[in-house]
C-alpha atoms as a PDB file:
ATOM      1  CA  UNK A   1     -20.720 -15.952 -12.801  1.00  0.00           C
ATOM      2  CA  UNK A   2     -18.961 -12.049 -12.526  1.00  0.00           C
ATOM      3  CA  UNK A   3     -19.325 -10.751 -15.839  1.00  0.00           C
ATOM      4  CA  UNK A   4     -17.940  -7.423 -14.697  1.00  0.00           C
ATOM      5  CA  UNK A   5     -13.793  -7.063 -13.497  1.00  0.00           C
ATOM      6  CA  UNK A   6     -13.600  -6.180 -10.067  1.00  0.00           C
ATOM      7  CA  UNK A   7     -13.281  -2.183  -9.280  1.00  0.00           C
ATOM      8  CA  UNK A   8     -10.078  -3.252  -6.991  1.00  0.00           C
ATOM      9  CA  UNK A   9      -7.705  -6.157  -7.241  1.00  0.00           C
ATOM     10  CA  UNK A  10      -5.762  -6.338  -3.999  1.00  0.00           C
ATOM     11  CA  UNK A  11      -2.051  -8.849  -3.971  1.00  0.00           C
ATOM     12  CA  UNK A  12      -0.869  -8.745   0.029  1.00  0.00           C
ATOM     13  CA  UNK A  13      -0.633 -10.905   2.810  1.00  0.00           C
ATOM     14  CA  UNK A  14      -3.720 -11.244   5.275  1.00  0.00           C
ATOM     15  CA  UNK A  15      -1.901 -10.699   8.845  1.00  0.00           C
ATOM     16  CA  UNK A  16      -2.215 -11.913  12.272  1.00  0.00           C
ATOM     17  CA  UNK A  17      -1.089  -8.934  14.562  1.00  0.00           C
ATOM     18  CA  UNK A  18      -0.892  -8.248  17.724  1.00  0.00           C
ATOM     19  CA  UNK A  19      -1.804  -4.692  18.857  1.00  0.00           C
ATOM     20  CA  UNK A  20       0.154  -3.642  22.912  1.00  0.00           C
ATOM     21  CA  UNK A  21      -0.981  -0.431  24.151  1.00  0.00           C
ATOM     22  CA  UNK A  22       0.496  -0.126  27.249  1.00  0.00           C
ATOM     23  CA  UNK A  23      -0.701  -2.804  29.377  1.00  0.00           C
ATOM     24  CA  UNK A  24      -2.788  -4.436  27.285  1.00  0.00           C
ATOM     25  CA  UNK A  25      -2.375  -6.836  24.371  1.00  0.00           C
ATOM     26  CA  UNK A  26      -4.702  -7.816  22.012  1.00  0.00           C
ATOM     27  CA  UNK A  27      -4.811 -10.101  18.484  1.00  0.00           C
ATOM     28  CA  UNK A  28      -6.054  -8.344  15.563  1.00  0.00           C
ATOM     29  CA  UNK A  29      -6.620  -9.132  12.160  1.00  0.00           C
ATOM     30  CA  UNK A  30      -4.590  -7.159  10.071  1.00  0.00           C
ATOM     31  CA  UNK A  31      -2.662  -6.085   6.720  1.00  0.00           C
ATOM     32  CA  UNK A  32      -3.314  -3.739   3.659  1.00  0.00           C
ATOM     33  CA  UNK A  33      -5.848  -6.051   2.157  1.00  0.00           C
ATOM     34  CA  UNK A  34      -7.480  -6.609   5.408  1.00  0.00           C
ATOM     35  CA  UNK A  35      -8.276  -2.686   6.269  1.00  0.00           C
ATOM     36  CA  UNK A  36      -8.502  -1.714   2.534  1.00  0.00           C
ATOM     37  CA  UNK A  37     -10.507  -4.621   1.599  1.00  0.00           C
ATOM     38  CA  UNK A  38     -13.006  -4.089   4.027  1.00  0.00           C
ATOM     39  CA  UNK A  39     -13.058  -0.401   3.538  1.00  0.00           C
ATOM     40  CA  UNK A  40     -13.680  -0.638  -0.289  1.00  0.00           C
ATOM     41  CA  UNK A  41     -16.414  -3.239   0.006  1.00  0.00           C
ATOM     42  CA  UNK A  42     -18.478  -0.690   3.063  1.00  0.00           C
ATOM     43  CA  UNK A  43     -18.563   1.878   0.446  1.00  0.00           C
ATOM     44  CA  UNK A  44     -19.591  -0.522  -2.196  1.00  0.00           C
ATOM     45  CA  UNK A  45     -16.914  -1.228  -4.307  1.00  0.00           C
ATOM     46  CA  UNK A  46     -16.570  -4.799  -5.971  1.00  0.00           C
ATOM     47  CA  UNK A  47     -13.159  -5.812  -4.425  1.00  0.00           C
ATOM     48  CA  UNK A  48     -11.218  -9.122  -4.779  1.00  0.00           C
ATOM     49  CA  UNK A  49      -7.942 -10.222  -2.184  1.00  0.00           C
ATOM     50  CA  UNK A  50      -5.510 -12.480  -3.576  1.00  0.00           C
ATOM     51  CA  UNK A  51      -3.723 -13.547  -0.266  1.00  0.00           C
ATOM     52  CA  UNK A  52      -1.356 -16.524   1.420  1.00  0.00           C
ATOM     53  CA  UNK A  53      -2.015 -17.530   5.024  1.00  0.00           C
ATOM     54  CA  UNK A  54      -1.933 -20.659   6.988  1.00  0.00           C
ATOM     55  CA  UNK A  55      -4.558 -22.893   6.183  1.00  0.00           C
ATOM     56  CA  UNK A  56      -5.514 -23.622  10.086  1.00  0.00           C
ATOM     57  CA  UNK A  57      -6.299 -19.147   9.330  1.00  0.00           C
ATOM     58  CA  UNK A  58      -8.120 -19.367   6.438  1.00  0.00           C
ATOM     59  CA  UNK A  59     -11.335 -19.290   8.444  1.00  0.00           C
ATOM     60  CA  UNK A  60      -9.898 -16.090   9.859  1.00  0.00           C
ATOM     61  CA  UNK A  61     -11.103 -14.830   5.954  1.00  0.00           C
ATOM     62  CA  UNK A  62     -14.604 -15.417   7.097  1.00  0.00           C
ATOM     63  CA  UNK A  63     -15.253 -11.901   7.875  1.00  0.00           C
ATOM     64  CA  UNK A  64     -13.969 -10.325   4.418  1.00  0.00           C
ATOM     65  CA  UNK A  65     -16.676 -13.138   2.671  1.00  0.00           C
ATOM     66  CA  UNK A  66     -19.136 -11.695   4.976  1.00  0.00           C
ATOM     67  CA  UNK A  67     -18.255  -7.830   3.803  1.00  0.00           C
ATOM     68  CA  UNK A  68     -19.251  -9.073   0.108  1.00  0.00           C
ATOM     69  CA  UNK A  69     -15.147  -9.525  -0.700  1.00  0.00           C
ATOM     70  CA  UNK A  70     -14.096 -12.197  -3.224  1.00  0.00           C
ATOM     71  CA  UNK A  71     -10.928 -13.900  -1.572  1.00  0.00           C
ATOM     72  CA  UNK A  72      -8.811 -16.127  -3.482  1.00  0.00           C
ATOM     73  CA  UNK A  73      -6.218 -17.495  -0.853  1.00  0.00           C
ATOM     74  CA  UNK A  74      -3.533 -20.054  -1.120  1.00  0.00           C
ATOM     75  CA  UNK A  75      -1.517 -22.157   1.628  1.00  0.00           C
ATOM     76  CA  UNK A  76       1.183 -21.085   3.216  1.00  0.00           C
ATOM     77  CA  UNK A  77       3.645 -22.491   5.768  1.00  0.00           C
ATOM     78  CA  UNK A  78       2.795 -19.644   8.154  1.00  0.00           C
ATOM     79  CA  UNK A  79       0.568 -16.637   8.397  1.00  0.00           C
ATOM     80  CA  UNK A  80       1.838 -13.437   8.334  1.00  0.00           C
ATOM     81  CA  UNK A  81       1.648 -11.209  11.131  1.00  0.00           C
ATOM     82  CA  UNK A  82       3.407  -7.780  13.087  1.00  0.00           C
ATOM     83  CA  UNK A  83       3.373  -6.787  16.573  1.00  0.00           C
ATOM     84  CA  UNK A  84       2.885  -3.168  17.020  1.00  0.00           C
ATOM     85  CA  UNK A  85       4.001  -1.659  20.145  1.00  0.00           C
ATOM     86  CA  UNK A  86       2.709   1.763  21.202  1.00  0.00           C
ATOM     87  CA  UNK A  87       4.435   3.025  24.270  1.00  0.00           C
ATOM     88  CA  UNK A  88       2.815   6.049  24.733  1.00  0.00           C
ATOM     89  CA  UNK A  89      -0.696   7.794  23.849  1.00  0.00           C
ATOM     90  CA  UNK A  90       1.005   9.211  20.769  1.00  0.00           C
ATOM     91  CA  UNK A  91      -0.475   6.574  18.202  1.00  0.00           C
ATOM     92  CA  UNK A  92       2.297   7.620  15.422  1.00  0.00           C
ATOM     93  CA  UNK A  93       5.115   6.673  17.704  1.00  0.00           C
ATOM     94  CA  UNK A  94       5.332   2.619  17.439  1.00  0.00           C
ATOM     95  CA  UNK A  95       7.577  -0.294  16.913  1.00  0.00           C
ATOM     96  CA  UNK A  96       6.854  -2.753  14.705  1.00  0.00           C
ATOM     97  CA  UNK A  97       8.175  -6.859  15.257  1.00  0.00           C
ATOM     98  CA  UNK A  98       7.634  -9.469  12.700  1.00  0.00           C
ATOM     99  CA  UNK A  99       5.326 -12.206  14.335  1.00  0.00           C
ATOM    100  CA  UNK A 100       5.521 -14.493  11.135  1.00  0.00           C
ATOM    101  CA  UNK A 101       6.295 -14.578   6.936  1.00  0.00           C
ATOM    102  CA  UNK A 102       3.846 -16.290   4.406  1.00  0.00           C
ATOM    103  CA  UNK A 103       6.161 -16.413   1.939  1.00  0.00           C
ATOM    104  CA  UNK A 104       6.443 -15.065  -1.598  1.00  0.00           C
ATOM    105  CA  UNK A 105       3.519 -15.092  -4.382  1.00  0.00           C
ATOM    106  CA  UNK A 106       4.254 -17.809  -7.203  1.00  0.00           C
ATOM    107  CA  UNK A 107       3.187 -16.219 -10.862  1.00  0.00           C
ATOM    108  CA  UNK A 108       0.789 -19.371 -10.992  1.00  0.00           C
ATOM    109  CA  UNK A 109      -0.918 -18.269  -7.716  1.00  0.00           C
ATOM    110  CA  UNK A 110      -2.170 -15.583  -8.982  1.00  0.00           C
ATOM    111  CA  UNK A 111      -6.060 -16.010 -10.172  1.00  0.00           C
ATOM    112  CA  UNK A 112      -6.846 -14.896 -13.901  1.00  0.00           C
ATOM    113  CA  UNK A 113      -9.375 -12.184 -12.371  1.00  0.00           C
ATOM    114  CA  UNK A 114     -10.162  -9.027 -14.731  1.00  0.00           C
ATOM    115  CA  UNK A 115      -9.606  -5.369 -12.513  1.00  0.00           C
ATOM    116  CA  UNK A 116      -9.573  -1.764 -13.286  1.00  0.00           C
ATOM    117  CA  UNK A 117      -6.560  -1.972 -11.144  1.00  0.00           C
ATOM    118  CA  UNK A 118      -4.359  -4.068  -9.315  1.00  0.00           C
ATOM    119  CA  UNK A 119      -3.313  -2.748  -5.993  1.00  0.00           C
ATOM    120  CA  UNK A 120       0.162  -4.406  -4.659  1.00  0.00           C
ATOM    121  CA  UNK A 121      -0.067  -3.907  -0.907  1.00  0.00           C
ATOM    122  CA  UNK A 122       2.992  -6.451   0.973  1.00  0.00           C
ATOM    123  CA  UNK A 123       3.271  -5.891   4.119  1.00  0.00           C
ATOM    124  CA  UNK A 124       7.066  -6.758   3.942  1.00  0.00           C
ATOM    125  CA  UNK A 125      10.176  -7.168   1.345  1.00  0.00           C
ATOM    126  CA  UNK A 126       9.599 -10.357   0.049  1.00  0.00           C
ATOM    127  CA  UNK A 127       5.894 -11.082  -1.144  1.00  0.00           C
ATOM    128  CA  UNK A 128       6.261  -9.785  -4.476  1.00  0.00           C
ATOM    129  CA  UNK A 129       8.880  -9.717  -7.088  1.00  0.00           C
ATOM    130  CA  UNK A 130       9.819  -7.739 -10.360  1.00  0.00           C
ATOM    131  CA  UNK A 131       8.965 -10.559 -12.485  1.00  0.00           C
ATOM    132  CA  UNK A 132       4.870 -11.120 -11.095  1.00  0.00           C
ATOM    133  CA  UNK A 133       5.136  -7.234 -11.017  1.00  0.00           C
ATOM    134  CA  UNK A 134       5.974  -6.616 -15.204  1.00  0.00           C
ATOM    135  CA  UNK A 135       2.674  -9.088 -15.546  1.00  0.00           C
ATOM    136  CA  UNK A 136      -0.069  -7.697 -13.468  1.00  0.00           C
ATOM    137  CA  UNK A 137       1.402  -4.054 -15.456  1.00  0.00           C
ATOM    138  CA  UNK A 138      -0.011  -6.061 -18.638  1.00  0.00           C
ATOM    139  CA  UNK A 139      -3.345  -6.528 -17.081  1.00  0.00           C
ATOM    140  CA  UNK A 140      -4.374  -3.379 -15.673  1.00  0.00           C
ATOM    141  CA  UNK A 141      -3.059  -0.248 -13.856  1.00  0.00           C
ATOM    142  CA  UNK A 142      -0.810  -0.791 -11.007  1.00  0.00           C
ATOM    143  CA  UNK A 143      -1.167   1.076  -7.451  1.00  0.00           C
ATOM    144  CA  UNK A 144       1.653  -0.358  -5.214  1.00  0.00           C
ATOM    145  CA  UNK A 145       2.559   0.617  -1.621  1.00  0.00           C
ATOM    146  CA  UNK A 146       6.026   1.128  -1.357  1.00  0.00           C
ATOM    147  CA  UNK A 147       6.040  -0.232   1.913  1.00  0.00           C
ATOM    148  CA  UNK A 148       6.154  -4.052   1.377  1.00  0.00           C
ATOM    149  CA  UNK A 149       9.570  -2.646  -0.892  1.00  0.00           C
ATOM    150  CA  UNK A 150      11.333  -1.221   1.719  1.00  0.00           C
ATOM    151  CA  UNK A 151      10.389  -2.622   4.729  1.00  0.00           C
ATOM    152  CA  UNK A 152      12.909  -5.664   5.539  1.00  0.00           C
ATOM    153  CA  UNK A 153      12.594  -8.711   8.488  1.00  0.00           C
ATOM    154  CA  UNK A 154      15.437  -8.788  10.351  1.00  0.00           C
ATOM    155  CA  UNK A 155      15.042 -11.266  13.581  1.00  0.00           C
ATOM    156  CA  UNK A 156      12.727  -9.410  15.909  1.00  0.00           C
ATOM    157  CA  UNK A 157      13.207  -6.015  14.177  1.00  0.00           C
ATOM    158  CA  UNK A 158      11.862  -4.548  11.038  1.00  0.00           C
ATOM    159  CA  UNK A 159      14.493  -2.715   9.673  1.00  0.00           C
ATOM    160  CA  UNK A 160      14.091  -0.031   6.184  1.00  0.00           C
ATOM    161  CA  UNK A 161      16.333  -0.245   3.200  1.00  0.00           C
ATOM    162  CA  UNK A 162      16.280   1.408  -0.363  1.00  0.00           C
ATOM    163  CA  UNK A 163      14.216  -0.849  -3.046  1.00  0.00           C
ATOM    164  CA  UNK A 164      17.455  -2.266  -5.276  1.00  0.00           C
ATOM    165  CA  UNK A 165      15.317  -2.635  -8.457  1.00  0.00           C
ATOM    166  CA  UNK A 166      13.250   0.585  -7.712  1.00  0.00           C
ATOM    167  CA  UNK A 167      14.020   2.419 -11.030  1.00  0.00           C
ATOM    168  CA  UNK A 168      12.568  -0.848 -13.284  1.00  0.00           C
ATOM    169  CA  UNK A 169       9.658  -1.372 -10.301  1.00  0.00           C
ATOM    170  CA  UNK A 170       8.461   1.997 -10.176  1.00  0.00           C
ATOM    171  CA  UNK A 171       8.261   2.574 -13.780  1.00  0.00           C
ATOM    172  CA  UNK A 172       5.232  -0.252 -13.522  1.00  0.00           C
ATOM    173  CA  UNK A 173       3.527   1.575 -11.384  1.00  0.00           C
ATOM    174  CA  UNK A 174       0.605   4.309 -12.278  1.00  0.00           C
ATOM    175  CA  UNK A 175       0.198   4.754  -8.337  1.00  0.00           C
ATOM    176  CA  UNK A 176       2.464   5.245  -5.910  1.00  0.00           C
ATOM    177  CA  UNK A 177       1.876   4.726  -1.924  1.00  0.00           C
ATOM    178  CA  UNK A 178       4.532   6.070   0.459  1.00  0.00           C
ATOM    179  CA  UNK A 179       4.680   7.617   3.987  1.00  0.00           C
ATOM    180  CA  UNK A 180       7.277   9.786   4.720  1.00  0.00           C
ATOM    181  CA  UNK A 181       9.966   8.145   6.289  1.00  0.00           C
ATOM    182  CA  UNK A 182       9.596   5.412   3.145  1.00  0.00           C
ATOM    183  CA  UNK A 183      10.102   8.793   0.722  1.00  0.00           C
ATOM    184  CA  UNK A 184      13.110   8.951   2.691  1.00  0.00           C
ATOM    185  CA  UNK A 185      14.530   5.688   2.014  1.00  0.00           C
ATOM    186  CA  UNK A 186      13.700   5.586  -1.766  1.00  0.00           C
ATOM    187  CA  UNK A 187      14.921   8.979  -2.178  1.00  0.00           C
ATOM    188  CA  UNK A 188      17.310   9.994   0.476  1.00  0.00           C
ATOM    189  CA  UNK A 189      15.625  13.354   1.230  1.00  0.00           C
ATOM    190  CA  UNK A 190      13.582  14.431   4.155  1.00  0.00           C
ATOM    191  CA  UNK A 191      11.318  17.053   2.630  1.00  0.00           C
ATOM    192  CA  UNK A 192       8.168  15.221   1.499  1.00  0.00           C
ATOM    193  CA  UNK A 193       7.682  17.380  -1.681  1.00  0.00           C
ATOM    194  CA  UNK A 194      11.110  16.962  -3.089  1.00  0.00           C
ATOM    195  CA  UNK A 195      10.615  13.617  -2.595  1.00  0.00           C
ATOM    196  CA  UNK A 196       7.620  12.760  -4.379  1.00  0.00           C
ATOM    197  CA  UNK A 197       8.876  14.761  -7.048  1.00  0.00           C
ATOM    198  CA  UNK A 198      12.171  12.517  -7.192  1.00  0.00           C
ATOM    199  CA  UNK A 199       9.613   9.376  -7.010  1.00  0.00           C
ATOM    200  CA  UNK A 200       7.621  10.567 -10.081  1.00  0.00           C
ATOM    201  CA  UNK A 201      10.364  10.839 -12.157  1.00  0.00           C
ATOM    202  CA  UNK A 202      10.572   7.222 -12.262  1.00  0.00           C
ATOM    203  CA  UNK A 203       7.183   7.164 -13.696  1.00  0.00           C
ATOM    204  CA  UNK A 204       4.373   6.795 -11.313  1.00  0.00           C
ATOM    205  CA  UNK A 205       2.029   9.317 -12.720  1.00  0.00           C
ATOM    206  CA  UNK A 206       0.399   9.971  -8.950  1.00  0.00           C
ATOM    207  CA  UNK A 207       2.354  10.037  -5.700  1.00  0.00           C
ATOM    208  CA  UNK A 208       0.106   9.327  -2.560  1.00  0.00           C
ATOM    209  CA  UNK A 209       1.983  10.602   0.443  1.00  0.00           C
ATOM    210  CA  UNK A 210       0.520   9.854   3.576  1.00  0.00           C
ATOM    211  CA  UNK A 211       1.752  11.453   7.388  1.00  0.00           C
ATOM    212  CA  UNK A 212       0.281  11.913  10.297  1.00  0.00           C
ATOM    213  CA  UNK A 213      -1.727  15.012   9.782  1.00  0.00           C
ATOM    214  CA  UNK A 214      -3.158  13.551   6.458  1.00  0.00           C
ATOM    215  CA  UNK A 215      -2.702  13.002   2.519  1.00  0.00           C
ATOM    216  CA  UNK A 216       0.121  14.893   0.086  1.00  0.00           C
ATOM    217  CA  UNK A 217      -0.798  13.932  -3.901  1.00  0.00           C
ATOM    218  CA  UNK A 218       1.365  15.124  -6.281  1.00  0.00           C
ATOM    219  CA  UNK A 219       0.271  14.544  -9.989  1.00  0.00           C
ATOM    220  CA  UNK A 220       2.169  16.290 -12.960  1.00  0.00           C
ATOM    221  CA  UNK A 221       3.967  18.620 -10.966  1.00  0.00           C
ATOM    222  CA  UNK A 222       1.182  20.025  -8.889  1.00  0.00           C
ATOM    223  CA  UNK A 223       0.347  19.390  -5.286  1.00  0.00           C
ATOM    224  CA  UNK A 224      -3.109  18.105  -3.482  1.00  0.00           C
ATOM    225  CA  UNK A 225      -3.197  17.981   0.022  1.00  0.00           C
ATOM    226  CA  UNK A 226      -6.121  16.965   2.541  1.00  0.00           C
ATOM    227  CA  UNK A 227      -6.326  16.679   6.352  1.00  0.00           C
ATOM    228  CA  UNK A 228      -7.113  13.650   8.283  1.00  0.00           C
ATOM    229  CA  UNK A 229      -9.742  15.448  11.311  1.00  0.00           C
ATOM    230  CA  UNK A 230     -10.488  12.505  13.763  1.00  0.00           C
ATOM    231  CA  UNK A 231     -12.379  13.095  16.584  1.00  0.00           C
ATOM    232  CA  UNK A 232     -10.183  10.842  18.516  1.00  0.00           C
ATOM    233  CA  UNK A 233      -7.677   8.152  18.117  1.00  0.00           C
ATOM    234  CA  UNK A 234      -8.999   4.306  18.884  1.00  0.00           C
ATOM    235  CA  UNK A 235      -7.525   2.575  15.585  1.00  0.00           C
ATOM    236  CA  UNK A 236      -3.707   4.142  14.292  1.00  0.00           C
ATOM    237  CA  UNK A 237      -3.256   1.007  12.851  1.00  0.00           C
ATOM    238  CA  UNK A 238      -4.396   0.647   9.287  1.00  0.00           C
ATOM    239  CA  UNK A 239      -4.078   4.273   8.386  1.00  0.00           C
ATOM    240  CA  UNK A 240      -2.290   4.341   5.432  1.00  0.00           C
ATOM    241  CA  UNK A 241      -3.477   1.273   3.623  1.00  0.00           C
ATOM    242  CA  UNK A 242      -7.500   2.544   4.108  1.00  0.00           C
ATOM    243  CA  UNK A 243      -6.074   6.027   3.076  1.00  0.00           C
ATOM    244  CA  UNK A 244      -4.299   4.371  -0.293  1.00  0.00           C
ATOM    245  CA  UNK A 245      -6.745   1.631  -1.076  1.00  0.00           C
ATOM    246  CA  UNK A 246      -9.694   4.755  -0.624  1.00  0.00           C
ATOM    247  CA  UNK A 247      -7.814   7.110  -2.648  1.00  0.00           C
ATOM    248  CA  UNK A 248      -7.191   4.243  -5.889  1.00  0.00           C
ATOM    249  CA  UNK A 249     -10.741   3.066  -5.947  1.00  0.00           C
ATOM    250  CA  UNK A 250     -12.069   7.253  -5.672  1.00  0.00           C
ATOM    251  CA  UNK A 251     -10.088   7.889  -8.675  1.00  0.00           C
ATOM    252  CA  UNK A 252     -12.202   5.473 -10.966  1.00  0.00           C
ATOM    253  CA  UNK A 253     -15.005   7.844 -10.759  1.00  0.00           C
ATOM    254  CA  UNK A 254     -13.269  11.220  -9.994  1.00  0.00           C
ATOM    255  CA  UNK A 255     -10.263  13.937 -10.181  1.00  0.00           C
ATOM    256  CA  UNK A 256      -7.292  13.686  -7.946  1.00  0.00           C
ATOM    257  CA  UNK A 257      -8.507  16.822  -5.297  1.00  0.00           C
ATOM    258  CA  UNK A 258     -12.060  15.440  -4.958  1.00  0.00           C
ATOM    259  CA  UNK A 259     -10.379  11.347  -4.518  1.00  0.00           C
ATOM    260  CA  UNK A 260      -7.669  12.973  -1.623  1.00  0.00           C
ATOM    261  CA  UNK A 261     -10.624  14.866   0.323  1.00  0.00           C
ATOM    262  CA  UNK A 262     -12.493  11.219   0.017  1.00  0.00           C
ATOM    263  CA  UNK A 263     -10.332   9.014   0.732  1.00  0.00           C
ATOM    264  CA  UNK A 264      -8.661  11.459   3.964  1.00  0.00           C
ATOM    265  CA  UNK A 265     -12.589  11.828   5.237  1.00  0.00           C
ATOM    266  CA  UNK A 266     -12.731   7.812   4.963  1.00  0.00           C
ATOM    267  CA  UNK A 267      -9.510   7.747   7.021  1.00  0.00           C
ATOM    268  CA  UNK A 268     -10.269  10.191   9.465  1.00  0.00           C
ATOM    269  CA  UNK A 269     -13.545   7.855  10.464  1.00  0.00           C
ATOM    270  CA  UNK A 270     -11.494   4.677  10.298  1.00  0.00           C
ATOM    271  CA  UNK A 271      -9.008   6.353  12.797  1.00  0.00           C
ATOM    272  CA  UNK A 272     -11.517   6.849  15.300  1.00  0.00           C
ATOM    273  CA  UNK A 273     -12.360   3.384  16.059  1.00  0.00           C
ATOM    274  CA  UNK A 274     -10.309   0.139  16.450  1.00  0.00           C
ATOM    275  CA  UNK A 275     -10.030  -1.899  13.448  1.00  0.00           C
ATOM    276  CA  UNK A 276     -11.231  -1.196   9.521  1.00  0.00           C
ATOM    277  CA  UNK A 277     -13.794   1.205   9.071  1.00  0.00           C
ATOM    278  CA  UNK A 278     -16.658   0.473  10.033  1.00  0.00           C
ATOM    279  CA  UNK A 279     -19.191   3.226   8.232  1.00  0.00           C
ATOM    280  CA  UNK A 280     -21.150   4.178   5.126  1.00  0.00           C
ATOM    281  CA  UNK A 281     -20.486   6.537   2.309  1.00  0.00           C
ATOM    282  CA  UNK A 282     -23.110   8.638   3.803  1.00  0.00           C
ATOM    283  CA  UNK A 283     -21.092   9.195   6.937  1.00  0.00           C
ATOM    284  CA  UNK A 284     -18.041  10.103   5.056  1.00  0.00           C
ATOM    285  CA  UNK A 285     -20.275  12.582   2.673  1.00  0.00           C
ATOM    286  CA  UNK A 286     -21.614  13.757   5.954  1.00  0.00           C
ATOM    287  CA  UNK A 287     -17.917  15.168   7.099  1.00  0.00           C
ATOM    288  CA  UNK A 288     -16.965  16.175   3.883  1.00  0.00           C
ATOM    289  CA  UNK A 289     -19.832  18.437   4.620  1.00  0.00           C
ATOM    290  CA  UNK A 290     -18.983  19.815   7.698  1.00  0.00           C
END
């Protein structure tokens, strides 16, 4: 029986994507707690993954059991999924179609697990509401991705749109996810350092920025940024929830600078290779190195 609470509590839906690159198609596995899960538990963090999927998928969870990950998964109607269309060899230029919706988390779904944090990580508006939100903020800290706030299903589009209850939301949360066009929509200006000083205001103490080039952290007032330095680009998708999920668990053990360099090193590995990372801690120690 776990005596000790999990390092990482993730709340998302587990995905079935499809990934079209040109001519080719292929399914992937997918979703925040699918690349940050798997991430967290290769560098040996004790990770959980509180999920909703169709049950004829749940053997699809097989592979975060085998990564050491405690999954606590409940049925859903269908499984989530996106399709993300790349129409040229510039991996940050993609559309994004919904491919299927598991539905909101009940309160009662929710597993009484212990966590040094709880990260929120929907891949759409929708999973998670203001009322399961105020009691995980009881529990333990709160990291949250803005994106599954934002990011609306509309037919075959996925359209973005300002978070109506942002102001109560984000004063839950101790970390805050974004990318830059999602700083946009929450704050209605383009320059990503005004806007992650407009986001703290409403009381995330950290602000984890992530573009294409890399990582922006801004934490009382002051500014951390590290580069993302791939070799090459096999696996675009997934790069900001290994980033985020990297950068929370870092910051158990360490200071904001030294947790951005980490977590953009583990990213910068990740991006080099289809699917989650696949390394060690001593091959993202060995870049930080170099």
């Amino acid at each position: 029986m776990r005596t000790e609470p999990f390092d990482v509590a993730m709340i998302g839906h587990f995905a079935k994507d499809r990934i079209v690159f040109e001519d080719t198609s292929r399914a992937a596995s997918g979703g925040a707690v699918y690349y940050g899960s798997i991430a967290l538990a290769r560098l040996g963090y004790r990770v959980a993954v509180i999920t909703r999927l169709h049950e004829e998928d749940f053997p699809l969870l097989d592979e975060l059991r085998k990564a050491g990950i405690e999954v606590f998964a409940k049925e859903a109607v269908e499984t989530s999924g996106m399709e993300n269309i790349y129409f040229t060899k510039n991996r940050d230029k993609r559309v994004c179609k919904p491919l299927g919706f598991a539905g909101a988390f009940a309160e009662d779904e929710i597993p009484d697990v212990e966590a040094k944090t709880f990260l929120v990580i929907p891949i759409l508006a929708g999973e998670v509401d203001l009322s399961l939100l105020r009691k995980l903020s009881k529990k333990a800290r709160i990291a949250l991705d803005a994106q599954g706030f934002v990011r609306f299903a509309e037919g075959e589009e996925v359209v973005f749109r300002d978070w109506p209850e942002k102001e109560e939301g984000l004063s839950l949360v101790d970390i805050l996810k974004v990318d830059d066009t999602e700083a946009e929509v929450l704050t209605g200006v383009d320059d990503p350092r005004k806007a992650a000083s407009i986001l703290a205001s409403y009381g995330p103490r950290e602000i984890v920025l992530t573009h294409k080039g890399g990582v922006l952290v801004h934490v009382e007032g002051q500014f951390y940024e590290a580069p993302f330095r791939p070799r090459e680009i096999h696996g675009r998708t997934g790069r900001g929830d290994t980033c985020f999920a990297t950068y929370v668990a870092k910051r158990l053990s360490t200071d904001v600078k030294q947790a951005s360099r980490y977590a953009a090193a583990v990213t910068s590995l990740k991006m080099e290779v289809p699917g989650p990372f696949n390394g060690t801690a001593k091959n993202v120690e060995a870049l930080l190195q170099e």
